[in-house]
C-alpha atoms as a PDB file:
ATOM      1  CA  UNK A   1     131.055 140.279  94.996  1.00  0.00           C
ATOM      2  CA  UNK A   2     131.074 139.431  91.246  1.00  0.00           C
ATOM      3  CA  UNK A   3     129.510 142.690  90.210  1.00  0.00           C
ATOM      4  CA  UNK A   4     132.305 144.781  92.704  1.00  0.00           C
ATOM      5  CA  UNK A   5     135.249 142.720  90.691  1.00  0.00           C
ATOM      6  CA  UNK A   6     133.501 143.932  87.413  1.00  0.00           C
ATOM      7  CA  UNK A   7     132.847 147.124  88.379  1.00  0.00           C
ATOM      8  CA  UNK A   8     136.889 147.407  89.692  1.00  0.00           C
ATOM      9  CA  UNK A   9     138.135 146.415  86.410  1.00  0.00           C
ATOM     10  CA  UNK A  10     135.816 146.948  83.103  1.00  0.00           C
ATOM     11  CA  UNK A  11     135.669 150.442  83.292  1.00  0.00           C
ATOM     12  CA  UNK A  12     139.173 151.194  82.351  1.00  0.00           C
ATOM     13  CA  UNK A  13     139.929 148.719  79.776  1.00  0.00           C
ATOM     14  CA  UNK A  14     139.997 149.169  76.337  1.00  0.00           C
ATOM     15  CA  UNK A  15     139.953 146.440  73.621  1.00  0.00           C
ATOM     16  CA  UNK A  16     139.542 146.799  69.168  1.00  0.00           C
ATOM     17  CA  UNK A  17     136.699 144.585  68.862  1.00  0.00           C
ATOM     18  CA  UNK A  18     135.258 146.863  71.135  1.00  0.00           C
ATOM     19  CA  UNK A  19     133.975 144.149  73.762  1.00  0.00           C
ATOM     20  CA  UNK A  20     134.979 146.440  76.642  1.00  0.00           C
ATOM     21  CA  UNK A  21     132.566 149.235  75.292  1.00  0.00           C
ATOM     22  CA  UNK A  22     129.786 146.602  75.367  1.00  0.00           C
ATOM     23  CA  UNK A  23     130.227 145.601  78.876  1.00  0.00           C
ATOM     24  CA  UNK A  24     130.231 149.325  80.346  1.00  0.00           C
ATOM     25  CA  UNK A  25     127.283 150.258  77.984  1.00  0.00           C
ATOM     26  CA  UNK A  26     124.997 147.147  78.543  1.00  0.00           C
ATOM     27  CA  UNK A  27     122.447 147.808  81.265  1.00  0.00           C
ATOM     28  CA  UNK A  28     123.736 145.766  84.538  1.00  0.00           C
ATOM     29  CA  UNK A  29     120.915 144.738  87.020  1.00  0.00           C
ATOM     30  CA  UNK A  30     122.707 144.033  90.438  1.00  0.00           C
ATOM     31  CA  UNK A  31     120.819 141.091  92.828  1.00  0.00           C
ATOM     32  CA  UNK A  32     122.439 142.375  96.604  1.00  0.00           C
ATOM     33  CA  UNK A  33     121.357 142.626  99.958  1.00  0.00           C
ATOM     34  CA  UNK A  34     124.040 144.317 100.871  1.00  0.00           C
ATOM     35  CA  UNK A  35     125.235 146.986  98.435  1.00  0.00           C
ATOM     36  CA  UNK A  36     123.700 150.311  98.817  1.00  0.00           C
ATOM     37  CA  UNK A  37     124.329 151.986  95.573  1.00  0.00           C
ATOM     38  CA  UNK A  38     126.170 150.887  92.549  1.00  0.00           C
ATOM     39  CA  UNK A  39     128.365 153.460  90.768  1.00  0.00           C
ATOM     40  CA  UNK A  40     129.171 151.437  87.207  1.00  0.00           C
ATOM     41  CA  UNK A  41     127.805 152.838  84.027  1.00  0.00           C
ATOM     42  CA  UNK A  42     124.350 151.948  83.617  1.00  0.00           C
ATOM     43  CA  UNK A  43     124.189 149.572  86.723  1.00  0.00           C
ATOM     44  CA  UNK A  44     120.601 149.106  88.506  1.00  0.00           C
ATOM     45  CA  UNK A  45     120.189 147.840  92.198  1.00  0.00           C
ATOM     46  CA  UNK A  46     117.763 145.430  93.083  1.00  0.00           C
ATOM     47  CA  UNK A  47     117.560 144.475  96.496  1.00  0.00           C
ATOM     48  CA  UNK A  48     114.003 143.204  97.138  1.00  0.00           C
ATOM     49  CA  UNK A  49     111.089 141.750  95.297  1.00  0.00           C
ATOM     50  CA  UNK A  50     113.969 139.873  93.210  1.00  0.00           C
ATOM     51  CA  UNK A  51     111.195 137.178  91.058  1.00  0.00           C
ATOM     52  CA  UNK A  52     108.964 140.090  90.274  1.00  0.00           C
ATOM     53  CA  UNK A  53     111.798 142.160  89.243  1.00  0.00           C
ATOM     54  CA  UNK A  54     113.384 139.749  86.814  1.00  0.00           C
ATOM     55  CA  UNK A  55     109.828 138.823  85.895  1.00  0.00           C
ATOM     56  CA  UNK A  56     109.364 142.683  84.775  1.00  0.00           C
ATOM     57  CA  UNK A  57     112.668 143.012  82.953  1.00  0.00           C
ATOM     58  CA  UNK A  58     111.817 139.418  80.949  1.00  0.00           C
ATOM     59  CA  UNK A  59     108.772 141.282  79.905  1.00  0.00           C
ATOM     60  CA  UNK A  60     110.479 144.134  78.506  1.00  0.00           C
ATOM     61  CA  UNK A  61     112.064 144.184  75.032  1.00  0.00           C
ATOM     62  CA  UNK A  62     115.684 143.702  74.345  1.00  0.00           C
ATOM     63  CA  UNK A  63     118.509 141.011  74.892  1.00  0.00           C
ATOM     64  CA  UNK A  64     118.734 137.978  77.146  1.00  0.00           C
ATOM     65  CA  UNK A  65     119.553 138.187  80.728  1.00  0.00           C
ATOM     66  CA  UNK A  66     122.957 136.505  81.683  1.00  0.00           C
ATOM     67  CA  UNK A  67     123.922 135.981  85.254  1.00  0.00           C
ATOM     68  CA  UNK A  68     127.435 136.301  86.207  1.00  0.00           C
ATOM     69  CA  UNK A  69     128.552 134.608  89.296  1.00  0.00           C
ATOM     70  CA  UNK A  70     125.744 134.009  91.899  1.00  0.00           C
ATOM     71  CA  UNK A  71     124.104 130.134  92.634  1.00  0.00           C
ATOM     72  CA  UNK A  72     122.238 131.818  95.161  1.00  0.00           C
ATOM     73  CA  UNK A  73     120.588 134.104  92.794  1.00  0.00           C
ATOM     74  CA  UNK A  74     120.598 131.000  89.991  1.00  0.00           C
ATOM     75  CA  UNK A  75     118.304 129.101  93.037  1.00  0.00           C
ATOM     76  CA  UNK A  76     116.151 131.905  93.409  1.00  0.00           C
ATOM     77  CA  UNK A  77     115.164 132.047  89.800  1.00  0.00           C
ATOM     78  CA  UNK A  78     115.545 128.464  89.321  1.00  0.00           C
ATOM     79  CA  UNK A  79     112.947 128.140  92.617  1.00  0.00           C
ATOM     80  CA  UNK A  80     110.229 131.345  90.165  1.00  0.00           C
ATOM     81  CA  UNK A  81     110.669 129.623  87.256  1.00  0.00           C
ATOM     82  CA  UNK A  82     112.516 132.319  85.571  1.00  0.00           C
ATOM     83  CA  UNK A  83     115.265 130.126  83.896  1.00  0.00           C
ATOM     84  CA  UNK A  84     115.036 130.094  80.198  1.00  0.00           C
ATOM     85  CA  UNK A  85     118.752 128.639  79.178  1.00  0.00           C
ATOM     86  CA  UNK A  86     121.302 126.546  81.166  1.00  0.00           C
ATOM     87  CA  UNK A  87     124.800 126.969  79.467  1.00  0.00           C
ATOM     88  CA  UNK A  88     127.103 124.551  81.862  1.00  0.00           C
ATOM     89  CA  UNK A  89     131.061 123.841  81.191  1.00  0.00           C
ATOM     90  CA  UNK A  90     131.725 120.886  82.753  1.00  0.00           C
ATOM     91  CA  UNK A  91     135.402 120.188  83.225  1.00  0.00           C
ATOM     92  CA  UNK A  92     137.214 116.690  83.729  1.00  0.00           C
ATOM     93  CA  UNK A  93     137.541 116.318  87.076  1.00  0.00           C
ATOM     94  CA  UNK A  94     136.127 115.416  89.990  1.00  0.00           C
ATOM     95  CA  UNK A  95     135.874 117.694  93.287  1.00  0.00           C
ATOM     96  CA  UNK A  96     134.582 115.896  96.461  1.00  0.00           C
ATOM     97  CA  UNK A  97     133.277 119.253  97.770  1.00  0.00           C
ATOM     98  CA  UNK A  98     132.119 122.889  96.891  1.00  0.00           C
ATOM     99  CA  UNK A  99     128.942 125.082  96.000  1.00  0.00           C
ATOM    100  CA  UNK A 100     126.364 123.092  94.680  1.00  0.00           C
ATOM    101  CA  UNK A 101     124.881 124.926  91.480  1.00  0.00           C
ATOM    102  CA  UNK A 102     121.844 123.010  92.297  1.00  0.00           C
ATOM    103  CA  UNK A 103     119.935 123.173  95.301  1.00  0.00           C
ATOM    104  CA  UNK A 104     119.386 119.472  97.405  1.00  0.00           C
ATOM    105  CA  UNK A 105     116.147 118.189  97.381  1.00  0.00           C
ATOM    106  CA  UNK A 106     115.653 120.569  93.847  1.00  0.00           C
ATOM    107  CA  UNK A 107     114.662 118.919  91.069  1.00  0.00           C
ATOM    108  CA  UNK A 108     114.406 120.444  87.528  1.00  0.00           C
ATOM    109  CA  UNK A 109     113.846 118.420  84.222  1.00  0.00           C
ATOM    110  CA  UNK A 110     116.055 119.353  81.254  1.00  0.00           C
ATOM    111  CA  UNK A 111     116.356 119.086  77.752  1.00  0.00           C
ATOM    112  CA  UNK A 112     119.476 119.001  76.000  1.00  0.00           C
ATOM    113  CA  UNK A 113     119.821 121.447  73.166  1.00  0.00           C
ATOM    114  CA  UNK A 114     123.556 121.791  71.934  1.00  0.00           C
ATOM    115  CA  UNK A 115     126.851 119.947  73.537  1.00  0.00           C
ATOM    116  CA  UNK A 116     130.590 120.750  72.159  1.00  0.00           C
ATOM    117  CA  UNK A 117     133.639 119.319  73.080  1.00  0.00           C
ATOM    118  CA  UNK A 118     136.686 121.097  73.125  1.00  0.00           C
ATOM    119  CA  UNK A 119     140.290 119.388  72.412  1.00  0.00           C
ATOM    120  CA  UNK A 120     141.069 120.233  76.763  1.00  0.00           C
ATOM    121  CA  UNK A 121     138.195 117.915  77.843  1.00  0.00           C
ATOM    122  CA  UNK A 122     135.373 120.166  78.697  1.00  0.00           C
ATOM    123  CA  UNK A 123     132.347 119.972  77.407  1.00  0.00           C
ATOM    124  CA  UNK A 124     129.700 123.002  76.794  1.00  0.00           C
ATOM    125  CA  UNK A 125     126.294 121.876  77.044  1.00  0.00           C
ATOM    126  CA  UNK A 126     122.677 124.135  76.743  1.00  0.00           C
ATOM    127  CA  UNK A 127     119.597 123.174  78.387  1.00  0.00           C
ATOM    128  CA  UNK A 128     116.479 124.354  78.369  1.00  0.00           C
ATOM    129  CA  UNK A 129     113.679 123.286  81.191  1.00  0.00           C
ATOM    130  CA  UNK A 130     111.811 120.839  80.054  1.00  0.00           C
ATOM    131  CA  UNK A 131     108.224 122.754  80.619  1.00  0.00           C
ATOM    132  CA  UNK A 132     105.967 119.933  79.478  1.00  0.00           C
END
């Protein structure tokens, strides 16, 4: 779902710091069990084998991998180890229900590495698993 709202709106914007180039350029690697192709410049399907395909592209040289918009995929790598840096906004306010980020029962020690407030109230922290 994230990568079809992407897909529906990057491609025809234009920006002068040149951002929008950058996101149609930069190799996408779409998680789905339910797309059959994917049509957005330089967009790769995964659909199986998802650890050992992540696990191949860490291997590889280039930039970090940044996931946009799945928990289910976050659990999945989260479950392989494959989780390198947490960046979490947490916002001021409390919801009684909702998606958990964070699987029940999961349990995954982290070590703080930055935190910033901002003058709204939410705070941007970075973890990194705490792989003693």
């Amino acid at each position: 779902m994230t990568y079809q709202g992407f897909a529906a709106a990057w491609p025809s914007r234009t920006d002068e710091q040149g951002f929008s180039d950058r996101m149609n350029n930069l190799p996408k690697y779409v998680v789905s069990t339910t797309l059959q192709t994917v049509e957005w410049n330089n967009s790769h399907l995964i659909k199986q084998n998802i650890a050992e395909e992540i696990s191949r592209l860490k291997q590889q040289a280039g930039q970090d991998i940044l996931v946009a918009g799945s928990a289910t995929l976050v659990n999945t790598l989260i479950k392989h180890d494959l989780v390198d840096e947490y960046h979490l906004l947490i916002y001021p306010i409390v919801v009684g229900g909702g998606k958990r980020l964070f699987q029940e029962g999961s349990k995954t020690p982290l070590k703080l590495i930055e935190a910033k407030s901002f003058s709204s109230g939410v705070v941007a922290h970075i973890y990194q698993p705490d792989r003693k």
